[in-house]
N, C-alpha and C. Protein backbone atom coordinates (compact mmCIF):
# COMPACT_ATOMS: atom_id res chain seq x y z
N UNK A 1 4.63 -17.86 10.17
CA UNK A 1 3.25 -17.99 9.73
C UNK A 1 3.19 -19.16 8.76
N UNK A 2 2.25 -19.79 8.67
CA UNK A 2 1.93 -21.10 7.92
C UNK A 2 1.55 -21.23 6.73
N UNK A 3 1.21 -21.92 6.04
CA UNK A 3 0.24 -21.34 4.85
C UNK A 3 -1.19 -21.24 5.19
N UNK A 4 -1.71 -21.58 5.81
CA UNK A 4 -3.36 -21.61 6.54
C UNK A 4 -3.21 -20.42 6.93
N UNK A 5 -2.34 -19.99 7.57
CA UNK A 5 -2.62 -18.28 8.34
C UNK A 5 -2.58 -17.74 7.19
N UNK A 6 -1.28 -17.72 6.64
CA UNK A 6 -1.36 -16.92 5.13
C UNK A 6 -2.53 -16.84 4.87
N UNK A 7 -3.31 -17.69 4.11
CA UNK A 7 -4.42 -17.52 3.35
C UNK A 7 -5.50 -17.03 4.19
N UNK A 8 -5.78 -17.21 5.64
CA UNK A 8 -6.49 -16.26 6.24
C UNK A 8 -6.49 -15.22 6.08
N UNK A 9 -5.07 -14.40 6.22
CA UNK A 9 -4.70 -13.22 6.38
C UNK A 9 -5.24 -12.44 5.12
N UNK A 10 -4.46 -13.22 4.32
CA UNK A 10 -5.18 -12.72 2.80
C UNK A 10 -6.64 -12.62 2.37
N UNK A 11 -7.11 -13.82 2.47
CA UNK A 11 -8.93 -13.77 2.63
C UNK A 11 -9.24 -11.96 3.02
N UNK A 12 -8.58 -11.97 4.60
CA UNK A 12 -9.64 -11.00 5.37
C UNK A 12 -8.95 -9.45 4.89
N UNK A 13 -8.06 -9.46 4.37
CA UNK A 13 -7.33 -8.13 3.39
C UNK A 13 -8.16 -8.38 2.57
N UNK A 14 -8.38 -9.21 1.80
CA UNK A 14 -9.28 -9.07 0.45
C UNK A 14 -10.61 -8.77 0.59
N UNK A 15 -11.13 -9.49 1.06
CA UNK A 15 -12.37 -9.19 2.29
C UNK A 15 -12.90 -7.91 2.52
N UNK A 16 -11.71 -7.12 3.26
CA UNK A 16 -11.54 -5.45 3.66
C UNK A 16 -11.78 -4.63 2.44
N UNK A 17 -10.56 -4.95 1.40
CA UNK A 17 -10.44 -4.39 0.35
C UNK A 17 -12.04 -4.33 -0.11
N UNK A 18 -12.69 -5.37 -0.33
CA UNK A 18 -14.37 -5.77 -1.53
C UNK A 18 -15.15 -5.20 -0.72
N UNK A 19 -14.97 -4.79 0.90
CA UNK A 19 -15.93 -4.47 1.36
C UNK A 19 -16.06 -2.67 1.32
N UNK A 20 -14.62 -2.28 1.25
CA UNK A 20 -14.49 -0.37 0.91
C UNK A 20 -14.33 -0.37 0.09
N UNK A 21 -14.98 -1.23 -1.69
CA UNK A 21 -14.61 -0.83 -2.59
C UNK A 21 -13.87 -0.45 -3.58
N UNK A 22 -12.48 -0.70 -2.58
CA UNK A 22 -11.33 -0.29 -3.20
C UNK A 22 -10.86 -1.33 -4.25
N UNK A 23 -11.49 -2.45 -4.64
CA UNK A 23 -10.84 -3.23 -5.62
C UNK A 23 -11.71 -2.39 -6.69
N UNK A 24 -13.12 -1.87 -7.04
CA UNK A 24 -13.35 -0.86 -8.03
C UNK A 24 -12.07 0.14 -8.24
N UNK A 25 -11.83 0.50 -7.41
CA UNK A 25 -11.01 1.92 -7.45
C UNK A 25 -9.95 1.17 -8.46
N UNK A 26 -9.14 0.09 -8.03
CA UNK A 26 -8.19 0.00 -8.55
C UNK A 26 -8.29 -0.44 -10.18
N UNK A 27 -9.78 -1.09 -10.37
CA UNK A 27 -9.54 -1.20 -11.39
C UNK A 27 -9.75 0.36 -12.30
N UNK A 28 -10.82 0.95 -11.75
CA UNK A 28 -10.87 2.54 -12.39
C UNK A 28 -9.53 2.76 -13.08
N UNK A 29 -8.08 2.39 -12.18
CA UNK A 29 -7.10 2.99 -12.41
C UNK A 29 -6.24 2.09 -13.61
N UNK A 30 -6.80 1.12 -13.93
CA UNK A 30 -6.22 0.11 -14.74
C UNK A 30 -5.04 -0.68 -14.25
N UNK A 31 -5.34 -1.04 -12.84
CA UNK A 31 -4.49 -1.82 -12.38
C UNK A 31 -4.79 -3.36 -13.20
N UNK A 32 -3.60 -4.09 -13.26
CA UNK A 32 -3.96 -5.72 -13.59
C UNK A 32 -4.51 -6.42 -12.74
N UNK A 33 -5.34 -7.37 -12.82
CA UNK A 33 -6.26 -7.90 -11.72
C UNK A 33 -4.65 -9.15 -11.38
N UNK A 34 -3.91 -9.31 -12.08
CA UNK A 34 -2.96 -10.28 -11.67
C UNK A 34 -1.97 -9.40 -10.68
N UNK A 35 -1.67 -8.02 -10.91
CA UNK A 35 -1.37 -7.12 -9.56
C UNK A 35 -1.43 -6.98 -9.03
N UNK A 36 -3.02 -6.75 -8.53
CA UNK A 36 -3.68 -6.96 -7.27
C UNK A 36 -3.49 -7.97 -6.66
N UNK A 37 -3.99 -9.02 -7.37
CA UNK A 37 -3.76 -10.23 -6.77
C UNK A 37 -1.99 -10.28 -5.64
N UNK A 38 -1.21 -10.28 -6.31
CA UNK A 38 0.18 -10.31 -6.14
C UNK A 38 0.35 -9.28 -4.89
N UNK A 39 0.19 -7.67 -5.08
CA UNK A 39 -0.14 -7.31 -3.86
C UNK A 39 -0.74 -7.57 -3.04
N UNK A 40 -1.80 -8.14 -3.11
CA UNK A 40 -3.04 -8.43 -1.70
C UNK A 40 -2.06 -9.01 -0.85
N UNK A 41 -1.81 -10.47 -1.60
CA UNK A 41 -0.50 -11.34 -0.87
C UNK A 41 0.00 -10.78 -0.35
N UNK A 42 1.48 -9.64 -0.55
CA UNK A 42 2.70 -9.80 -0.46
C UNK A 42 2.34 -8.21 0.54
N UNK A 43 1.22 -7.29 0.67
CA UNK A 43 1.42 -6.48 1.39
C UNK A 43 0.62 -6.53 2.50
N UNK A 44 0.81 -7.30 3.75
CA UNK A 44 -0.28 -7.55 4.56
C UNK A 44 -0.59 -6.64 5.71
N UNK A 45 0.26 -5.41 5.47
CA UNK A 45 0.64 -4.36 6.31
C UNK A 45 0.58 -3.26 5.42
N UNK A 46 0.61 -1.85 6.34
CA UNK A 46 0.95 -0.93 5.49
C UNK A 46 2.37 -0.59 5.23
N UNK A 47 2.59 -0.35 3.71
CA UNK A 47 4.40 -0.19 3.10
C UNK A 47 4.84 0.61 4.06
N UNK A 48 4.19 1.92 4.55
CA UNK A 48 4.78 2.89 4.91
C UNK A 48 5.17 3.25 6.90
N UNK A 49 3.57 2.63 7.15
CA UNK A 49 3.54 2.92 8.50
C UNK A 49 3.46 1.45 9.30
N UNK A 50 3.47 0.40 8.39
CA UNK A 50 3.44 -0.53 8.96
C UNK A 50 1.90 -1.43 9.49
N UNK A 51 0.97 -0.96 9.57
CA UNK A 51 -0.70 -0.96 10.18
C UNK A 51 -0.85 -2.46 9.80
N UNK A 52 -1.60 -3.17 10.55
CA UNK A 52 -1.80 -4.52 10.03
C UNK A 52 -2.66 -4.89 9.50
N UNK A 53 -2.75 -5.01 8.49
CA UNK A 53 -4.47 -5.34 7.97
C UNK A 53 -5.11 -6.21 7.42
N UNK A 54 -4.62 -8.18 8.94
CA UNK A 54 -5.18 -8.38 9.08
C UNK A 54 -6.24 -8.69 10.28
N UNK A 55 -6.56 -7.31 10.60
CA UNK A 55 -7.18 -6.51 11.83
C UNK A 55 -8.18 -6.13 11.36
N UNK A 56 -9.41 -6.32 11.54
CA UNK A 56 -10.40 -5.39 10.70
C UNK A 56 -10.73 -4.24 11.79
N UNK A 57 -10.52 -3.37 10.63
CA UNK A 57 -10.24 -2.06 11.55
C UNK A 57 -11.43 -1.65 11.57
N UNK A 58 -11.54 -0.76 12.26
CA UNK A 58 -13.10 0.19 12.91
C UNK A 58 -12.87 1.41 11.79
N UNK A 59 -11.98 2.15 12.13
CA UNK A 59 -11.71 3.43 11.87
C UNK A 59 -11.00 3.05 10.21
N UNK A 60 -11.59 3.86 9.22
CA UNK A 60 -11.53 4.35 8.08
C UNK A 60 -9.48 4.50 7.64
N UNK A 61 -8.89 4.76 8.33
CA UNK A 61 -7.64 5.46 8.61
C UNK A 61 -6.88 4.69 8.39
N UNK A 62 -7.30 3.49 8.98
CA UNK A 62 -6.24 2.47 9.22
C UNK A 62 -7.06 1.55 8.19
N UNK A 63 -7.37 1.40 7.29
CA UNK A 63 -7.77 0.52 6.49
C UNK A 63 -6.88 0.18 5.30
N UNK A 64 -6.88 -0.64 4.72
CA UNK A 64 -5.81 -0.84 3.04
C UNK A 64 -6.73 0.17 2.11
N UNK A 65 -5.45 0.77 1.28
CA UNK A 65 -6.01 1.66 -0.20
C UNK A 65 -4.90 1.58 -0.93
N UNK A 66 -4.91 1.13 -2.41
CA UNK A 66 -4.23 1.12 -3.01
C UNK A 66 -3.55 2.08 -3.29
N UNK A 67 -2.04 1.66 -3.47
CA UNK A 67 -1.40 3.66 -3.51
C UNK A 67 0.22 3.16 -4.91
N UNK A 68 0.05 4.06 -5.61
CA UNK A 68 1.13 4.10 -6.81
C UNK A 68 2.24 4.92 -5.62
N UNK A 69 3.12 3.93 -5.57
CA UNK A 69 4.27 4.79 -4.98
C UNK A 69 5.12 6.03 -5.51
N UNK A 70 5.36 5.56 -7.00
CA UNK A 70 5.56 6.44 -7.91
C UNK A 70 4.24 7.23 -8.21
N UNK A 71 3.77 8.40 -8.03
CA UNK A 71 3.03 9.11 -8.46
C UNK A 71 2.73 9.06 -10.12
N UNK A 72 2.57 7.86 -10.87
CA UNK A 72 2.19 8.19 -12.43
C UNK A 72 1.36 6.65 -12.21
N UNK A 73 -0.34 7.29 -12.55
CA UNK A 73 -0.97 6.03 -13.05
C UNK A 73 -0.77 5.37 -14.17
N UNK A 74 0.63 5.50 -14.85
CA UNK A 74 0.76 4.73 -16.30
C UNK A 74 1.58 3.94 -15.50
N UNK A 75 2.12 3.61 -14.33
CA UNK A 75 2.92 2.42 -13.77
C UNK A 75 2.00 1.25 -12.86
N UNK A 76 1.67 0.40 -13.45
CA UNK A 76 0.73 -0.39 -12.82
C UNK A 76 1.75 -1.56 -12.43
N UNK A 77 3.01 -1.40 -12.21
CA UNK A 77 3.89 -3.10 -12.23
C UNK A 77 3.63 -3.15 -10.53
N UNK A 78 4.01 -4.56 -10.11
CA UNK A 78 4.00 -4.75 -8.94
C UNK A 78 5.27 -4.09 -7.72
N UNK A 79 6.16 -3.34 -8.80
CA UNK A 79 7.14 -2.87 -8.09
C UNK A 79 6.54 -1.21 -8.08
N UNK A 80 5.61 -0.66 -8.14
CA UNK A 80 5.06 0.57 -8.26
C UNK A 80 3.31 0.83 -7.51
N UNK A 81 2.42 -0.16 -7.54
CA UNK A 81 1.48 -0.71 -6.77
C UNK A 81 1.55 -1.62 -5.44
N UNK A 82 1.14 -0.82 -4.45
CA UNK A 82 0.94 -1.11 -2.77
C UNK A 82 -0.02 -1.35 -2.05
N UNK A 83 0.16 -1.28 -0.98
CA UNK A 83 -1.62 -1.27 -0.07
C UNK A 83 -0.64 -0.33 1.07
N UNK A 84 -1.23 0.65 1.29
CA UNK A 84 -1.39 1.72 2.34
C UNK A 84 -2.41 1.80 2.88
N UNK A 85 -1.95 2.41 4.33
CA UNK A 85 -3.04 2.56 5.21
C UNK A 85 -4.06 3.92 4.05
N UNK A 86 -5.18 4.38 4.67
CA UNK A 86 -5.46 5.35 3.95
C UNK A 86 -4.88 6.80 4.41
N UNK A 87 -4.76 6.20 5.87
CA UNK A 87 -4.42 7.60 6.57
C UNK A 87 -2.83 7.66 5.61
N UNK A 88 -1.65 7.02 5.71
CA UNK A 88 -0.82 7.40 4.66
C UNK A 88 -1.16 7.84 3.53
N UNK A 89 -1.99 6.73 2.72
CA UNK A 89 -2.71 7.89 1.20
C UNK A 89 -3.07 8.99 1.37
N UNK A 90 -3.36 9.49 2.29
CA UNK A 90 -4.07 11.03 2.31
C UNK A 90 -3.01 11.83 2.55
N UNK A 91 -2.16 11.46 3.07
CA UNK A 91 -0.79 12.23 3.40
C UNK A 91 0.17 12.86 2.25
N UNK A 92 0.25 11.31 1.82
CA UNK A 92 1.21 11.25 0.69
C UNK A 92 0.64 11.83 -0.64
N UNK A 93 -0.76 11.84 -0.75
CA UNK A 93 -1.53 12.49 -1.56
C UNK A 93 -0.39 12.35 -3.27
N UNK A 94 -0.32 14.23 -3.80
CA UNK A 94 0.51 13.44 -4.90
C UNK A 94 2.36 14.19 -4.60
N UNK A 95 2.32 14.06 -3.45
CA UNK A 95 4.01 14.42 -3.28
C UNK A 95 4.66 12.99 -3.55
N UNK A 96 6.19 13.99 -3.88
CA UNK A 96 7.31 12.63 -4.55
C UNK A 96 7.36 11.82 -2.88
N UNK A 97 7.71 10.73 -3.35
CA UNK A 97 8.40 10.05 -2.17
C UNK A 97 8.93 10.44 -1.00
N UNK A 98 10.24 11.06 -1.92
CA UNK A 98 11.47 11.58 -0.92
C UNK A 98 11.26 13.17 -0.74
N UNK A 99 10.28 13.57 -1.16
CA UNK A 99 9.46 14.64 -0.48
C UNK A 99 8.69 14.05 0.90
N UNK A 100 7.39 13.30 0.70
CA UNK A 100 7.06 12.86 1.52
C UNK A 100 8.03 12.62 3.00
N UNK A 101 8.38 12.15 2.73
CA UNK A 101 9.46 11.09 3.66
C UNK A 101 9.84 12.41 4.82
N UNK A 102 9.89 13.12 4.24
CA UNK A 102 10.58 14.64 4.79
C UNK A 102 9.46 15.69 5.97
N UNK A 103 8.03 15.30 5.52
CA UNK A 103 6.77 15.50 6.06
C UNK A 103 6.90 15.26 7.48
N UNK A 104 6.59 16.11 7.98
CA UNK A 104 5.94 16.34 9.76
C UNK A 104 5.34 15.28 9.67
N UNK A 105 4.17 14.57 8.77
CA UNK A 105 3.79 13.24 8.92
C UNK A 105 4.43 12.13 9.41
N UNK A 106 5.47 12.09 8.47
CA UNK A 106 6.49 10.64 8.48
C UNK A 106 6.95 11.22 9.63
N UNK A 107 8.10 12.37 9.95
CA UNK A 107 8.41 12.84 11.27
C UNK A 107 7.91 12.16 12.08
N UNK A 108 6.70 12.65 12.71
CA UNK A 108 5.71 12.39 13.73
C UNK A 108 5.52 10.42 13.96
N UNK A 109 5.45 10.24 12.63
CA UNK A 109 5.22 8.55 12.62
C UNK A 109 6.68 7.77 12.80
N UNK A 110 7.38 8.53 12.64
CA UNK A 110 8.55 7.37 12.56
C UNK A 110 8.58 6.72 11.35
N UNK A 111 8.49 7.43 10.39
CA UNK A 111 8.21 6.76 8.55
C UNK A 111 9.41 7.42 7.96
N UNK A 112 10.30 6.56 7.40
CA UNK A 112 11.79 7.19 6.94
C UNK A 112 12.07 5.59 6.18
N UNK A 113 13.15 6.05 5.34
CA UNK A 113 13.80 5.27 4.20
C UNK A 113 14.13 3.65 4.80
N UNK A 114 14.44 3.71 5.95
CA UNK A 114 14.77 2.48 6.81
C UNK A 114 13.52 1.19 7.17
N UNK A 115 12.73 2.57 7.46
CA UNK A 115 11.28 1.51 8.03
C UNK A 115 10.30 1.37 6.96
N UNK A 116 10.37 1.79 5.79
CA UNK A 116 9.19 1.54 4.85
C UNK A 116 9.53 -0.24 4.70
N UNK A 117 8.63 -0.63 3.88
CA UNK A 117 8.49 -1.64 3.05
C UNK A 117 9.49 -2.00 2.18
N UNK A 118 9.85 -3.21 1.70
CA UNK A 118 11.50 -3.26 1.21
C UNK A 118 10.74 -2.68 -0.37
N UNK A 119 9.42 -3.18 -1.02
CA UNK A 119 8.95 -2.54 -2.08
C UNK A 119 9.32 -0.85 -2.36
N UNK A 120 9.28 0.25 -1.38
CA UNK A 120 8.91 0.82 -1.06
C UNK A 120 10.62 1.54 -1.14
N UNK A 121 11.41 0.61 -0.48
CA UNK A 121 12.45 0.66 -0.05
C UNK A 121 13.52 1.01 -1.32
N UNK A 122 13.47 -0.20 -2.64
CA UNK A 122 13.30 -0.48 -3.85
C UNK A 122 13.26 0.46 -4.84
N UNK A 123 12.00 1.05 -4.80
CA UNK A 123 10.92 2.53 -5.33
C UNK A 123 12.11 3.91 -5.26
N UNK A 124 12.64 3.77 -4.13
CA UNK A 124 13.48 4.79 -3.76
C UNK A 124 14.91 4.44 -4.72
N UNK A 125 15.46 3.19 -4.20
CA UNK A 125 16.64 3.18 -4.77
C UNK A 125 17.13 3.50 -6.77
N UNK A 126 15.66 2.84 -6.64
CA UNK A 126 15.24 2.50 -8.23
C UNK A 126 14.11 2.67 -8.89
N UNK A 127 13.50 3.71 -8.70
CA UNK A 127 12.56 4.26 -9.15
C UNK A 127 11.87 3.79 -10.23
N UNK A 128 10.44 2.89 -10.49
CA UNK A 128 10.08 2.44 -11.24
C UNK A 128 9.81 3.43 -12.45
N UNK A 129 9.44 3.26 -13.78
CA UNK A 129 9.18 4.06 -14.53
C UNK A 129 8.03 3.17 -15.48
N UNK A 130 7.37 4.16 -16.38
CA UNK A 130 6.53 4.04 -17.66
C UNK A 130 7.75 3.70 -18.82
């Protein structure tokens, strides 16, 4: 990919994001707007299931939502803040990780320690903290 696609790609994630609102959400949560930023970039897929989003999706499910991998909104670093599909956010809701991972969900999806996101991947080995 080029840098012209890049910045497409990104545009229409960001785009997605301003259009469901979800950049409110994140700030609700006191994310850094330099976080976001940094994620929008660097997650152009979903961490978990992979979804592409720069697809503008129809369906609600498959859209980007910001998701704390670590379950504690006092971790706003870029190694703890993602873009998930939503259908993963709803899943993962507030189970640990390596709970999750263990879910008939991930099961069913093919979502395990191997195929996440190397962020994601990271999260596991080394668990961000407050």
């Amino acid at each position: 990919m080029d840098f012209m696609d890049f910045n497409n790609v990104a545009w229409i994630l960001f785009s997605n994001l301003e259009q469901n609102n979800n950049l409110k959400m994140a700030n609700q949560w006191g994310i850094p707007r330099e976080t976001e930023e940094f994620v929008i970039k660097r997650d152009l897929c979903c961490v978990y299931c992979g979804v592409d989003f720069s697809i503008n999706h129809q369906s609600r499910k498959t859209r980007p939502s910001w998701e704390h991998i670590v379950n504690d909104i006092r971790i706003n670093s870029i190694d703890n803040i993602a873009l998930c599909c939503t259908c993963c956010n709803a899943s993962k809701g507030a189970k640990t990780l390596t709970d999750w991972l263990k879910s008939n969900y991930c099961l069913s999806k093919n979502i395990n320690q191997t195929t996440v996101a190397e962020v994601v991947k990271n999260a596991i080995i080394n668990p961000p903290l407050y």
